[in-house]
N, C-alpha and C. Protein backbone atom coordinates (compact mmCIF):
# COMPACT_ATOMS: atom_id res chain seq x y z
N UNK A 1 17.67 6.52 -2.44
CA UNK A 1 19.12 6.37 -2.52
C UNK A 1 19.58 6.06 -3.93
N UNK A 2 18.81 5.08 -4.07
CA UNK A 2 19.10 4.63 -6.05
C UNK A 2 19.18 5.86 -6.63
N UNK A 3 18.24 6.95 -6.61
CA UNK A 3 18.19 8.11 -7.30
C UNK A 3 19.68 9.11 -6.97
N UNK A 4 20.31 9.26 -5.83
CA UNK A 4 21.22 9.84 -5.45
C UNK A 4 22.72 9.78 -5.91
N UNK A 5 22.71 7.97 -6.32
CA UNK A 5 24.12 7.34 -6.49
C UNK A 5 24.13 6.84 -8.06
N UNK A 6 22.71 6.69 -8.65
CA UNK A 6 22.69 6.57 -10.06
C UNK A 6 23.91 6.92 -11.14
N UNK A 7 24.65 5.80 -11.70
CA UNK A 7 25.43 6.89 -12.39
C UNK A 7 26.90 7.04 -12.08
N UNK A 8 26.91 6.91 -10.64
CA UNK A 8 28.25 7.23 -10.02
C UNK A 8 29.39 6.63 -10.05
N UNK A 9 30.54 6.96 -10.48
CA UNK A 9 31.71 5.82 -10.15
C UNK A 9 31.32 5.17 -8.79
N UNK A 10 31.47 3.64 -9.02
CA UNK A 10 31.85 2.98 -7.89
C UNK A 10 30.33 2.83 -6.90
N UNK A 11 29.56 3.65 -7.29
CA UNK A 11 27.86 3.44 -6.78
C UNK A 11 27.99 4.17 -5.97
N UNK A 12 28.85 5.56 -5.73
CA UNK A 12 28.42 6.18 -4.31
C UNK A 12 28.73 7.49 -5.27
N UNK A 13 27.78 8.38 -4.43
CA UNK A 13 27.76 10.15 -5.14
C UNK A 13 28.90 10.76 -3.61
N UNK A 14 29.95 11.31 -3.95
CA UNK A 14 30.88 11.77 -3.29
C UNK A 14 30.28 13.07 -3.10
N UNK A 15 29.66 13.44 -3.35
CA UNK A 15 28.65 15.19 -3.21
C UNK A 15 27.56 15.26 -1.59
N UNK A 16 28.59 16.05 -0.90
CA UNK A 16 27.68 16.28 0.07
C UNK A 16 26.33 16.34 -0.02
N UNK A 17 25.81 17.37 -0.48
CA UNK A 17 24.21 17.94 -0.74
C UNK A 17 23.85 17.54 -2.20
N UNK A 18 23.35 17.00 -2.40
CA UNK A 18 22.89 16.08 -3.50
C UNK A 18 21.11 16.43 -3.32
N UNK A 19 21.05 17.14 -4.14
CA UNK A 19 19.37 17.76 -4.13
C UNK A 19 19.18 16.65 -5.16
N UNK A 20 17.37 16.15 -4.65
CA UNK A 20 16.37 15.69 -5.27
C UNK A 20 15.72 16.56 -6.57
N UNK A 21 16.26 15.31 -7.57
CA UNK A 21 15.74 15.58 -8.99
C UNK A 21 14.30 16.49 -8.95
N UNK A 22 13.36 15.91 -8.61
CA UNK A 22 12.17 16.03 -8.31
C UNK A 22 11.90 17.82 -7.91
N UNK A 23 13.15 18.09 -7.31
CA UNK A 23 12.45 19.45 -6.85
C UNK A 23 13.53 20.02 -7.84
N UNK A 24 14.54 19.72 -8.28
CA UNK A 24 15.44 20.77 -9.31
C UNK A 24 14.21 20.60 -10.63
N UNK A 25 13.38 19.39 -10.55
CA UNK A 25 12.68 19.47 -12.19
C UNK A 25 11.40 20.38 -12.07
N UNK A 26 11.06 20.48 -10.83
CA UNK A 26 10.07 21.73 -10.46
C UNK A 26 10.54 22.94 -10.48
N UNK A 27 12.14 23.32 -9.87
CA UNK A 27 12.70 24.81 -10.40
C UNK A 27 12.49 24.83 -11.67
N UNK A 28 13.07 24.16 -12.65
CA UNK A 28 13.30 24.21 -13.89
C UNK A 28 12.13 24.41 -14.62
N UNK A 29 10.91 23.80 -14.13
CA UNK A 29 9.54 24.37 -14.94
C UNK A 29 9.19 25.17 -14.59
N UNK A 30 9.83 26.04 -13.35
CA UNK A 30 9.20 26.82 -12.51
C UNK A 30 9.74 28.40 -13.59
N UNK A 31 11.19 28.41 -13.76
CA UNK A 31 11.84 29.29 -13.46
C UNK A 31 12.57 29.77 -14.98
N UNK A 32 12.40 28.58 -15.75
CA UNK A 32 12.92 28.37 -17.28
C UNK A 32 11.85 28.68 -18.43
N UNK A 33 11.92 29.33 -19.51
CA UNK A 33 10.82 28.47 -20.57
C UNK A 33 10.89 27.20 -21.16
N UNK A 34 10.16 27.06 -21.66
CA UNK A 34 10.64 25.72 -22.60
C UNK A 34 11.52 26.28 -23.86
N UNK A 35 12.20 25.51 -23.63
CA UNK A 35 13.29 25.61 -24.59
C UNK A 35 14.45 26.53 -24.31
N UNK A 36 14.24 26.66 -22.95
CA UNK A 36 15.26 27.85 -22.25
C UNK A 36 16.54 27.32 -22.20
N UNK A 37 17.38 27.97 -21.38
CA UNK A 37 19.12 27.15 -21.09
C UNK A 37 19.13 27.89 -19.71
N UNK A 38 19.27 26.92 -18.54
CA UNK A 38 19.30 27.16 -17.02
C UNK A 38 21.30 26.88 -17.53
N UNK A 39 21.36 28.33 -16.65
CA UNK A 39 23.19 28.30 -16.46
C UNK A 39 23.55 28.23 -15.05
N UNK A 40 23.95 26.81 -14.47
CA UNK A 40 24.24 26.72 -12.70
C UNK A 40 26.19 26.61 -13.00
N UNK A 41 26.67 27.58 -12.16
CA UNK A 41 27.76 28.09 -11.94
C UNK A 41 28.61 26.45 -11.07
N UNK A 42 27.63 25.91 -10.17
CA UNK A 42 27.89 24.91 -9.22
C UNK A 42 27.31 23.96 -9.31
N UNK A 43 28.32 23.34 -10.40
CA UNK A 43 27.00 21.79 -10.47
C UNK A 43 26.95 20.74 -9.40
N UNK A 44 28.39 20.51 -8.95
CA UNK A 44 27.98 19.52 -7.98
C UNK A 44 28.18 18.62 -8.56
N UNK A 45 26.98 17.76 -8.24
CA UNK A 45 26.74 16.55 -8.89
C UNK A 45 25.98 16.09 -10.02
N UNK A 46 25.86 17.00 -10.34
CA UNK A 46 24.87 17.50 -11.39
C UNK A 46 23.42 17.17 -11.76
N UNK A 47 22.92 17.21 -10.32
CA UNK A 47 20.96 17.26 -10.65
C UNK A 47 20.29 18.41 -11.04
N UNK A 48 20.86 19.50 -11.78
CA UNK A 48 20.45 20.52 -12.06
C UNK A 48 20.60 20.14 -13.60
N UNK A 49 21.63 19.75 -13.87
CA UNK A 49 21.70 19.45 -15.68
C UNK A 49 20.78 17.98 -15.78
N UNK A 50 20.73 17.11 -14.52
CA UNK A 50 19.91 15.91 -14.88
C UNK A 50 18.39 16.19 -14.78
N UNK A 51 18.10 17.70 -14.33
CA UNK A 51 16.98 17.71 -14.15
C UNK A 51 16.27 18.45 -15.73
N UNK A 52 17.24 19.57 -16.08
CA UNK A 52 17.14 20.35 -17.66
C UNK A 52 16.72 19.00 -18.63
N UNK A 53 17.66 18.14 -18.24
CA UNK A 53 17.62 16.87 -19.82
C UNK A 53 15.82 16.41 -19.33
N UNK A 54 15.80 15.97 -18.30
CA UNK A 54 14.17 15.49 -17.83
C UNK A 54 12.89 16.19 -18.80
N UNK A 55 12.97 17.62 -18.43
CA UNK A 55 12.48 18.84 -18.48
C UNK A 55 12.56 19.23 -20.37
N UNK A 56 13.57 19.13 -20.79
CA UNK A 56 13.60 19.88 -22.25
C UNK A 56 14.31 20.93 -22.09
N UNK A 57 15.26 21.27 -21.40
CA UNK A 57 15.71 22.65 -21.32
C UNK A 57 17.40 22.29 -21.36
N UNK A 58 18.25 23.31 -21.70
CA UNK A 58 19.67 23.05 -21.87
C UNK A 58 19.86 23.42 -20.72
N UNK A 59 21.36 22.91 -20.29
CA UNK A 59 22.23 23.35 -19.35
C UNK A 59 23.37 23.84 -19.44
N UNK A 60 24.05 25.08 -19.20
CA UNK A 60 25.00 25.11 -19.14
C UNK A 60 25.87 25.35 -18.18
N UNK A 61 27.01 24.89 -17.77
CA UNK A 61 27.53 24.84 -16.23
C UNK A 61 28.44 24.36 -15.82
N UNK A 62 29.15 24.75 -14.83
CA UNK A 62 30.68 24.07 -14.74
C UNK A 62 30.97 23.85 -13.12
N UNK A 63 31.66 23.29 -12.82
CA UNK A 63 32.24 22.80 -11.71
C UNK A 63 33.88 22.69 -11.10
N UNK A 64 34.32 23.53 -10.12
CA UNK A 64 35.57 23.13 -10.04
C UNK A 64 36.59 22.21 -9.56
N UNK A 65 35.48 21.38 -8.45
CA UNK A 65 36.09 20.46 -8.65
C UNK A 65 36.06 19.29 -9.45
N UNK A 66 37.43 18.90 -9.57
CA UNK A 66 37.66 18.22 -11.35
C UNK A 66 37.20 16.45 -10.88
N UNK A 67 37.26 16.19 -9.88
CA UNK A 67 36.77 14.90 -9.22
C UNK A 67 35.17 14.72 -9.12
N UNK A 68 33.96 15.82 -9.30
CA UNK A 68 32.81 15.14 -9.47
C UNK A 68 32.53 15.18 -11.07
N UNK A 69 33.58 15.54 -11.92
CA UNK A 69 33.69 16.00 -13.45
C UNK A 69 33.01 13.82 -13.68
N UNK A 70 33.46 13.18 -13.71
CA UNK A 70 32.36 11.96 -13.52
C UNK A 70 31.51 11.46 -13.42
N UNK A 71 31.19 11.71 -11.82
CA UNK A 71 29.90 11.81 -11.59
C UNK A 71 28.91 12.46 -11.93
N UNK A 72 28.98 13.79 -12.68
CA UNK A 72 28.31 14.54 -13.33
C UNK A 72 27.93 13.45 -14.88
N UNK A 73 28.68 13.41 -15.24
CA UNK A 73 28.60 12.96 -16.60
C UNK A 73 28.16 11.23 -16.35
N UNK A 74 28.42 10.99 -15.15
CA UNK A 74 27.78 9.28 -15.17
C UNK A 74 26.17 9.66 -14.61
N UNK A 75 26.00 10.67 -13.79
CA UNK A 75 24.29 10.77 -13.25
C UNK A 75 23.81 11.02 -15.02
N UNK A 76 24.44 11.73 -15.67
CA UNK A 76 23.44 12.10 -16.45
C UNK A 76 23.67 11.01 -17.93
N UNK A 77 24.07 10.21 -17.86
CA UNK A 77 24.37 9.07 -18.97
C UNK A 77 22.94 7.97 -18.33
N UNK A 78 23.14 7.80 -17.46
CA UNK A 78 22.35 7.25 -16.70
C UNK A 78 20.56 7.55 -16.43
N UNK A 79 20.53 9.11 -16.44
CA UNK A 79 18.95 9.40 -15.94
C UNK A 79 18.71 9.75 -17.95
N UNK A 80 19.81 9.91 -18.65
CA UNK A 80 19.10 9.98 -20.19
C UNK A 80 18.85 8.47 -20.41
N UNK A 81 19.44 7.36 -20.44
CA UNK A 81 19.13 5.69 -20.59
C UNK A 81 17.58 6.07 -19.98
N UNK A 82 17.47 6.38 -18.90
CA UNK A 82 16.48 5.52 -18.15
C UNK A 82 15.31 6.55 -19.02
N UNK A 83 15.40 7.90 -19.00
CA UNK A 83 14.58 8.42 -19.88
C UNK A 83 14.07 7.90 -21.25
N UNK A 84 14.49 7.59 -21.83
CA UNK A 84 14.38 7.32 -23.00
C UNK A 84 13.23 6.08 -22.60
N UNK A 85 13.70 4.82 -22.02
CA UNK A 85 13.07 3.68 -21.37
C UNK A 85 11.95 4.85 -21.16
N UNK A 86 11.69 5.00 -19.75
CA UNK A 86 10.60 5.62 -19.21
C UNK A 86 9.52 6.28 -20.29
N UNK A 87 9.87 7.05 -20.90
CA UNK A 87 8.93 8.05 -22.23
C UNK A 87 8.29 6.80 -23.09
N UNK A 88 9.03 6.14 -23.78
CA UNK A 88 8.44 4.95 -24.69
C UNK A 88 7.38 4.08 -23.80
N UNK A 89 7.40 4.20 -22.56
CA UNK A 89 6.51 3.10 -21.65
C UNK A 89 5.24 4.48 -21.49
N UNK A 90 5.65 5.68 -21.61
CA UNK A 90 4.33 6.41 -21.36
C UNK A 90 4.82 7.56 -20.18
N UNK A 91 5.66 6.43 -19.35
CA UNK A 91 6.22 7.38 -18.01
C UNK A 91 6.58 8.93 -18.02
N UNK A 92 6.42 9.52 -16.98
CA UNK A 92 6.76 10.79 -16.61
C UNK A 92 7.42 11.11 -15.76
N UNK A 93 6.64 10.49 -14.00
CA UNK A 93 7.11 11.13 -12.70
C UNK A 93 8.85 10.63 -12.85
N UNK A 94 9.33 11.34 -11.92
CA UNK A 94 10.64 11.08 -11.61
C UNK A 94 10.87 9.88 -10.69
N UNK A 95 9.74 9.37 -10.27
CA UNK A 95 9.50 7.91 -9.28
C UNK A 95 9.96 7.01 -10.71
N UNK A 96 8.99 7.36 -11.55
CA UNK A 96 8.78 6.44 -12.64
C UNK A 96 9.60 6.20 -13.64
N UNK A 97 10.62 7.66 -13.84
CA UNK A 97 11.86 7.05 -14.44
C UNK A 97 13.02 6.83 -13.65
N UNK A 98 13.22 7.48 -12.54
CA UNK A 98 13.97 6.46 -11.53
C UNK A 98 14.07 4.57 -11.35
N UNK A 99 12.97 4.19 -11.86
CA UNK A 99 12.70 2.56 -11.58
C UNK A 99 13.86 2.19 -12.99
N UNK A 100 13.78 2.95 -13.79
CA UNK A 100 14.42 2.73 -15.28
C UNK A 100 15.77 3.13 -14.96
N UNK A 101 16.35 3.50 -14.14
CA UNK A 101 18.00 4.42 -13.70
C UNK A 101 18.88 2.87 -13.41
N UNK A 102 19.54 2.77 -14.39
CA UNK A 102 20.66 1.67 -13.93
C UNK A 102 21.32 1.34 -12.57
């Protein structure tokens, strides 16, 4: 749940389907090069751009509704803090920088 609402105004992700980091950071190695730019049309909530920053890869992408325009930008203020933490300790898994997610 921590991983879902990370970030969010007010501590709750208003995004129905809220996909696990974990498997958008497996598309993204899956499907990207390194150093690629994944372009998602539908961000949502944006675990597709929180998963690129994880990963090394750009995002580019937009959303229409103007109400998760926030939450997008608070998940990912949030999973870069905890990154940064996480990498200097050695960390990798997404368990492991999740513990670091405000």
């Amino acid at each position: 749940q921590k991983e879902r609402h990370a970030g969010c105004p007010g501590g709750r992700n208003p995004h129905r389907t809220v996909k696990p980091v974990e498997v958008m950071r497996w598309l993204v190695r899956t499907c990207c090069p390194e150093g690629g730019t994944v372009v998602d049309p539908f961000l949502g909530s944006g675990t597709t751009a929180v998963a690129c920053e994880l990963e090394g890869r750009r995002c580019v992408g937009w959303e229409l509704r103007a109400h998760l325009g926030p939450v997008i930008e608070g998940r990912l203020e949030a999973w870069r803090s905890a990154w940064q933490v996480a990498r200097a300790l050695g960390l990798t898994t997404t368990k492991e920088i999740a513990q670091w997610v405000p």
